[in-house]
Protein backbone atom coordinates (compact mmCIF):
# COMPACT_ATOMS: atom_id res chain seq x y z
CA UNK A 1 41.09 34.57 -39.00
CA UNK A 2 40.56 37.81 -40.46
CA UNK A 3 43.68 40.06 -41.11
CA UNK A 4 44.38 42.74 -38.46
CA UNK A 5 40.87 42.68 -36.88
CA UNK A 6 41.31 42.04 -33.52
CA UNK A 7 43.30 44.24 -31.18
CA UNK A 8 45.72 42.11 -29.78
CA UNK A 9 45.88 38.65 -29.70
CA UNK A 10 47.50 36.96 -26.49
CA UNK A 11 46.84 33.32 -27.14
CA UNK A 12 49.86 31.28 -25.39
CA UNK A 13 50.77 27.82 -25.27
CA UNK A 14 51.79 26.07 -22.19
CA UNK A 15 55.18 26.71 -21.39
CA UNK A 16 57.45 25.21 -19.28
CA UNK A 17 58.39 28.77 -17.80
CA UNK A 18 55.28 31.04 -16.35
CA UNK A 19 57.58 33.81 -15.65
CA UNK A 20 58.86 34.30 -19.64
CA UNK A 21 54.83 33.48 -20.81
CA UNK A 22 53.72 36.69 -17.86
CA UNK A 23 57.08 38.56 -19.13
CA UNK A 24 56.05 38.73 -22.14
CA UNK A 25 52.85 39.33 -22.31
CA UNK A 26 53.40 42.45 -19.64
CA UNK A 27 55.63 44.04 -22.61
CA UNK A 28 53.64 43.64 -25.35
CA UNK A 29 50.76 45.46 -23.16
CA UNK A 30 52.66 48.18 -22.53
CA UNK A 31 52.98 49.03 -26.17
CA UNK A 32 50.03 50.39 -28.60
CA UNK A 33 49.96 47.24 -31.24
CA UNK A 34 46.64 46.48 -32.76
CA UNK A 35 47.93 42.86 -33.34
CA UNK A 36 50.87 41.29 -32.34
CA UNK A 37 52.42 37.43 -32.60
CA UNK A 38 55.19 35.81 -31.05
CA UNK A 39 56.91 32.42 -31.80
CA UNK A 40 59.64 30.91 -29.68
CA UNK A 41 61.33 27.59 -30.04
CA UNK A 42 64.30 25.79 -28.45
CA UNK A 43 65.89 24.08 -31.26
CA UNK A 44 67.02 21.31 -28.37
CA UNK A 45 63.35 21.38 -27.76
CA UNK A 46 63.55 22.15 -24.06
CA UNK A 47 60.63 24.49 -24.09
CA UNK A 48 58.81 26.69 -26.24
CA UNK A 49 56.39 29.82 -26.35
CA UNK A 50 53.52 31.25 -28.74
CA UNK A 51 51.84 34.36 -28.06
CA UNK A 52 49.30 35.36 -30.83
CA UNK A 53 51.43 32.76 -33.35
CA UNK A 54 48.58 32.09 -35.38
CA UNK A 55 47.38 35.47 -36.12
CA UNK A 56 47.33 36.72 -39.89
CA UNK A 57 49.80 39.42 -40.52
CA UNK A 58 50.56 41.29 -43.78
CA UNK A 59 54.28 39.39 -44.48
CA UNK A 60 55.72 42.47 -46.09
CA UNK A 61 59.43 41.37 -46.87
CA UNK A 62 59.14 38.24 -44.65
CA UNK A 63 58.14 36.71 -47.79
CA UNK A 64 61.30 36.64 -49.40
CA UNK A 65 62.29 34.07 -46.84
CA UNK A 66 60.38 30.87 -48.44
CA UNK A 67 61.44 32.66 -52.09
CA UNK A 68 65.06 32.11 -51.05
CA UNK A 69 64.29 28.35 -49.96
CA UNK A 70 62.35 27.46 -53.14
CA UNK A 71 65.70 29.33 -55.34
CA UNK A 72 68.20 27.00 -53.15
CA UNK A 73 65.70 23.95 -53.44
CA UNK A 74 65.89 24.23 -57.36
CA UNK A 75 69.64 24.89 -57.12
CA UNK A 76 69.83 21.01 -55.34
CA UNK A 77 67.47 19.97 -58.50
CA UNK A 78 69.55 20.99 -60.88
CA UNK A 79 66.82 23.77 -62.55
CA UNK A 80 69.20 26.40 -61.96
CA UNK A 81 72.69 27.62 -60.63
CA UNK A 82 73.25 30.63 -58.68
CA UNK A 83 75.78 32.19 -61.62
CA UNK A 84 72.86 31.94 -64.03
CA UNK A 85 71.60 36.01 -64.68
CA UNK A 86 68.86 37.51 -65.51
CA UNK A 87 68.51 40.53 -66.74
CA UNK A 88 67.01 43.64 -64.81
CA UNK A 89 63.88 44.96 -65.71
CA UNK A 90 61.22 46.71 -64.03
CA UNK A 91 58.18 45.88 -65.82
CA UNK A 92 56.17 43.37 -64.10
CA UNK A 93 52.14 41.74 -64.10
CA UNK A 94 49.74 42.38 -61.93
CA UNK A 95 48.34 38.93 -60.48
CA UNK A 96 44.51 40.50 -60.93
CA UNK A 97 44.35 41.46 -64.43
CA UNK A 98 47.85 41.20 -65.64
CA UNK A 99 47.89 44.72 -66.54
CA UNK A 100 51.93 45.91 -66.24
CA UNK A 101 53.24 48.02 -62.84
CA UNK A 102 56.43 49.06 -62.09
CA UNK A 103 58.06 49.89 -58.48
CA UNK A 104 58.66 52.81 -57.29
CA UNK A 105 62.34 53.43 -56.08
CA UNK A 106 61.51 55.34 -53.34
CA UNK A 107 59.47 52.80 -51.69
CA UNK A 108 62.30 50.30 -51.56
CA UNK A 109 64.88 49.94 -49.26
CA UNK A 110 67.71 49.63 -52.05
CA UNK A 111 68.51 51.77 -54.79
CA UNK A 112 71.81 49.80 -56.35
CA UNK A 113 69.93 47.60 -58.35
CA UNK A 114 68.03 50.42 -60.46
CA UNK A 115 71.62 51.52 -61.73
CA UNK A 116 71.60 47.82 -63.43
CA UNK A 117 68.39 48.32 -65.57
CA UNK A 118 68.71 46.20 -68.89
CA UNK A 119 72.10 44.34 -67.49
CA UNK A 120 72.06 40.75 -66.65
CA UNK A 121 72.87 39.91 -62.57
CA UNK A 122 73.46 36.57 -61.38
CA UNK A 123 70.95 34.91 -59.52
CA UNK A 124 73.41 34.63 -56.60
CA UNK A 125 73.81 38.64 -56.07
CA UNK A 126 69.86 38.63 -56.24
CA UNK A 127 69.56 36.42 -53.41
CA UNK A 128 71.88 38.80 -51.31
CA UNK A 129 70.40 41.68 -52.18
CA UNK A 130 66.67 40.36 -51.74
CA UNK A 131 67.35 39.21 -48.15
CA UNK A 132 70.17 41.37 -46.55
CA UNK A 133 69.08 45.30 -47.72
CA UNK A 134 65.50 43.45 -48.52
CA UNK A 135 65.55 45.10 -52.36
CA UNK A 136 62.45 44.46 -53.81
CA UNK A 137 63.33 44.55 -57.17
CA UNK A 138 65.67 41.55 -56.63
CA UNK A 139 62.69 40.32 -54.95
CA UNK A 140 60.14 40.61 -57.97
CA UNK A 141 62.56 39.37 -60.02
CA UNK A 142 63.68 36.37 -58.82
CA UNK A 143 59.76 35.40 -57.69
CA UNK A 144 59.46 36.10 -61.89
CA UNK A 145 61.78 33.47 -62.08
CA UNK A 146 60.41 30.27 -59.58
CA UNK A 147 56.91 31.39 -58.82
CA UNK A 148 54.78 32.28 -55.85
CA UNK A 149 52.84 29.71 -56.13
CA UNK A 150 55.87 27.30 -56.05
CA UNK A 151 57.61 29.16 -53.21
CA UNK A 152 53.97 28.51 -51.36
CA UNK A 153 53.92 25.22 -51.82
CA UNK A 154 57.15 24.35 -50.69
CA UNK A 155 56.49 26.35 -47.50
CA UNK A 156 53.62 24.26 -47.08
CA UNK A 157 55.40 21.21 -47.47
CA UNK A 158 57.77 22.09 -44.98
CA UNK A 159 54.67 22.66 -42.66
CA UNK A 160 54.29 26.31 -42.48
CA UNK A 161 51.10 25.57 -43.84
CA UNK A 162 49.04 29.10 -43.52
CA UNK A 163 51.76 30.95 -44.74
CA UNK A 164 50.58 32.62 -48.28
CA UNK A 165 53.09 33.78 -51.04
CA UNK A 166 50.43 35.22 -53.68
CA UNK A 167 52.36 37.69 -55.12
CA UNK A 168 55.54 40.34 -55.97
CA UNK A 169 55.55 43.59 -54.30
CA UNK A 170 54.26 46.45 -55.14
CA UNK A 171 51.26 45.15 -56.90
CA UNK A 172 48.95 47.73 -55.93
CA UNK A 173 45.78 46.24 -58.26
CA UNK A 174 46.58 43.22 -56.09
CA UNK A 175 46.50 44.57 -52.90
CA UNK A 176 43.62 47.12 -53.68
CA UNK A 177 41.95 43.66 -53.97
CA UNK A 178 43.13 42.32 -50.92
CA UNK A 179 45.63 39.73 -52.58
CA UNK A 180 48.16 39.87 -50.18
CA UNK A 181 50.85 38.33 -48.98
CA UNK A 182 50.55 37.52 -45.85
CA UNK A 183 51.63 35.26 -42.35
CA UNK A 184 51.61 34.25 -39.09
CA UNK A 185 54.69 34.05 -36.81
CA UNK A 186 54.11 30.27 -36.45
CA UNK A 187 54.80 29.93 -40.41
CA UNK A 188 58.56 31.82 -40.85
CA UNK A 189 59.38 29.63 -37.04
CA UNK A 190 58.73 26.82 -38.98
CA UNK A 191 60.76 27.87 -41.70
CA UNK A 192 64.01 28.97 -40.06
CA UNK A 193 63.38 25.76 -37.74
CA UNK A 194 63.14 23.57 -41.23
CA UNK A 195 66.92 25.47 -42.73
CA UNK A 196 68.26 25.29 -39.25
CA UNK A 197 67.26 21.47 -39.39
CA UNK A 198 68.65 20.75 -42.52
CA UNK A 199 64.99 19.92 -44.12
CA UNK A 200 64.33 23.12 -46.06
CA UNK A 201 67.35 22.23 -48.71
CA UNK A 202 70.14 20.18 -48.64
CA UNK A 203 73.12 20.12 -46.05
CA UNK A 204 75.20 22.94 -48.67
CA UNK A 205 72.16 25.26 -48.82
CA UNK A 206 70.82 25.29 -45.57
CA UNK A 207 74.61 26.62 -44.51
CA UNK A 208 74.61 28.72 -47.73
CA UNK A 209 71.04 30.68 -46.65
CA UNK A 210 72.28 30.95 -42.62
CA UNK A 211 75.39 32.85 -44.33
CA UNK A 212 73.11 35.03 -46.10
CA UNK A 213 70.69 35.73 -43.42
CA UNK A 214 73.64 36.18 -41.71
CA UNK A 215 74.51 39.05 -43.08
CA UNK A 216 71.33 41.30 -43.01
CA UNK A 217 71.82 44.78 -42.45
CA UNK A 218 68.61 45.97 -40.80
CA UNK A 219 69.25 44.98 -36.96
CA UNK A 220 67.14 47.27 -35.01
CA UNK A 221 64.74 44.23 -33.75
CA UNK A 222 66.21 41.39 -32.55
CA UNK A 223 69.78 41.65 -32.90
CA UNK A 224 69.50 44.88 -30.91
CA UNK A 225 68.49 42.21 -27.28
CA UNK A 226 71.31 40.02 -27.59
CA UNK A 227 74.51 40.55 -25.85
CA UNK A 228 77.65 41.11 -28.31
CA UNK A 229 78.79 37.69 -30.00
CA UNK A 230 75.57 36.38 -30.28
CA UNK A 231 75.06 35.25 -33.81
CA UNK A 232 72.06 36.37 -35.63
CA UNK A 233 70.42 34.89 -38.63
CA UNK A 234 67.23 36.56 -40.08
CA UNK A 235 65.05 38.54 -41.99
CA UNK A 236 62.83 41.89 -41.58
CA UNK A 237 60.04 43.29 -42.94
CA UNK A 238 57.98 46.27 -42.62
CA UNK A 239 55.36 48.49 -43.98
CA UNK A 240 55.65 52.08 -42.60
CA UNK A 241 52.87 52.60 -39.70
CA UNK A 242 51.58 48.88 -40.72
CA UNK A 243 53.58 46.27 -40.09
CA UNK A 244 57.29 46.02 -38.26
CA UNK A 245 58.19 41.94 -38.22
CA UNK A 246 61.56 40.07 -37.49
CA UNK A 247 62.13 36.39 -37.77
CA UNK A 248 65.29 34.96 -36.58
CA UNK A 249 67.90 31.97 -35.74
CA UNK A 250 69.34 32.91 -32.21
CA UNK A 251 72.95 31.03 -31.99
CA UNK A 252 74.49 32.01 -28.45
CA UNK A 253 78.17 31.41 -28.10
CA UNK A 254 78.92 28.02 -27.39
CA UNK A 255 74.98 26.82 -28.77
CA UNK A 256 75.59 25.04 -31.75
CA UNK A 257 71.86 24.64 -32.36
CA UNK A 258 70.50 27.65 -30.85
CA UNK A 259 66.76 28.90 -30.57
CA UNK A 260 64.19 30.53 -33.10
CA UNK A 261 62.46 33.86 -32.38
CA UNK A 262 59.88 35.30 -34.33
CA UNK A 263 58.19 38.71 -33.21
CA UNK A 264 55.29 40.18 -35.47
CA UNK A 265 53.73 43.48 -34.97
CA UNK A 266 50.82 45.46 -36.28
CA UNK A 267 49.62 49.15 -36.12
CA UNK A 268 52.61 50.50 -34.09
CA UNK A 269 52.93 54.09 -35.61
CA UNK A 270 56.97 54.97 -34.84
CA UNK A 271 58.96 52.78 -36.01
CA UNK A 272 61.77 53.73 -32.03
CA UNK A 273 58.29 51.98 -30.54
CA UNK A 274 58.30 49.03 -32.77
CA UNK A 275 61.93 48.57 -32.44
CA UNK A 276 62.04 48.47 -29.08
CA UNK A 277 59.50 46.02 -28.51
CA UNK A 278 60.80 43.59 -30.76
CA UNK A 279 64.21 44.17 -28.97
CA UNK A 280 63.10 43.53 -25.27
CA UNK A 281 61.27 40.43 -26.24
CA UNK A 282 64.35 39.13 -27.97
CA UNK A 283 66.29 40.31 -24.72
CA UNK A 284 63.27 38.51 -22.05
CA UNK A 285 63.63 35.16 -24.49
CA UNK A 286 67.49 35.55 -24.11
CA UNK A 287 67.43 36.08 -20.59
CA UNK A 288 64.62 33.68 -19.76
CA UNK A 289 66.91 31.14 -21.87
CA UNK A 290 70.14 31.27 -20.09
CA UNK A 291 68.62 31.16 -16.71
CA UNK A 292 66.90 27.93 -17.22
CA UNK A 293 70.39 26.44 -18.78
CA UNK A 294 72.22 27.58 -15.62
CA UNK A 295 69.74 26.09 -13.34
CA UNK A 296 69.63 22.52 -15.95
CA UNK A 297 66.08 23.33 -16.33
CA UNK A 298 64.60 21.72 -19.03
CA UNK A 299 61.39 20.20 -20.40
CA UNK A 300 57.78 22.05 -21.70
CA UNK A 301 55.25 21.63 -24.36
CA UNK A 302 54.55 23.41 -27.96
């Protein structure tokens, strides 16, 4: 399926709740979104929901989710510990021609790491910075350091198989060619499902990359729908006026398993409209959710 070409995918599932399929579908219409996906799954597998979860999206910084899985999966190898460094540079290769680009700090979302250039950072601090203030120097990095093509494979082995991790950011020969990164919401559910699961990694790293999703500090999507002690573990990623996307572990108070949500938008021009979508789906999934545990509903498909 062609990236971004159609103007809004509604494609659902069955569902064992009508009313949350009709609920959501009603909000999404009511915002201007050329394309956008939605991926809900009870991690007790009681029900389920996918709206538009197999449509292509740009992945932005959703990508640095199967990086991180691929870094912890080598940690449980033994190819590398999270107190090895490497130093900061900001010279990197263009996947077309190999031609050298460097990013721009003013298109990323964190400046600290520029103040580093030429010192060496452990691959630990990386990892923070790549997923909770999304740096994308960290990112290109640490991608220098497994591989894209690794990190893909892996996340096809864990079944988010149309997922596609081609490349660093920023590599604007690359995406002048249309080698993007890019996936569908289906692809980062099946990811936070595998970590949440204990298959991405092993038992340690699966709790070490919750903690670290954990801590993200761009909430404005999904956290923003849940009621105060809810705990949140995910990742962003946007492209201004392109792309808004958050993919998340949902733990209610008292869930020990909890649910995954993962809301993907396209062509939503201000970012207060994009943000608020994503945040009243995660509050209509909530909502839908705790009903149907009141009432001991249970059941559905995916």
């Amino acid at each position: 399926m062609p990236l971004l070409t159609i103007s809004l995918l509604l494609i659902a599932t069955q569902t064992s709740d009508s009313t949350l399929q009709t609920r959501v579908e009603a909000r999404i219409a009511k915002t201007p979104a050329r394309a956008v996906g939605v991926y809900y799954r009870d991690l007790a597998d009681r029900d389920s929901l996918t709206v538009g979860a197999a449509a292509r999206f740009h992945a932005a910084s959703t990508m640095k989710l199967p990086v991180m899985i691929q870094l912890f999966r080598d940690r449980d190898a033994g190819r590398l510990s999270l107190d090895d460094s490497l130093t900061v540079t900001n010279t990197f290769r263009s996947i077309v021609d190999s031609s050298p680009y460097q990013l721009d700090l003013t298109d990323d979302s964190d400046s600290s790491l520029y103040k580093r250039l030429g010192q060496r950072v452990s691959i630990r601090d990386l990892i923070e910075l790549m997923e909770t203030v999304s740096s994308n120097l960290a990112t290109n990095l640490l991608i220098a350091k497994v591989g894209a093509q690794r990190a893909n494979a892996t996340a096809h082995l864990l079944g988010a198989d149309s997922i596609l991790v081609l490349r660093g950011v920023e590599d604007g020969k690359a995406y002048r060619a249309g080698l993007n990164n890019t996936t569908t919401a289906r692809d980062l559910g099946i990811l936070l499902a595998a970590i949440a699961n204990v298959r991405a990694a092993s038992g340690g790293s699966c709790r070490d990359m919750l903690d670290i999703l954990g801590r993200q500090q761009f909430n404005e999507g999904i956290p923003a729908g849940l009621p105060p002690g809810t705990r949140v573990h995910h990742k962003t990623g946007w492209i201004e006026k392109v792309v808004y996307h958050d993919a998340a572990l949902v733990q209610p108070p008292g869930d020990s398993r909890g649910y995954v949500l993962v809301v993907l938008t396209a062509g939503i021009q201000k970012n207060d409209d994009a943000y608020a979508l994503v945040r009243d789906l995660s509050r209509i999934v909530y909502e839908s959710r705790t009903r149907d545990q009141s009432t001991g509903r249970t059941g559905g498909s995916q």
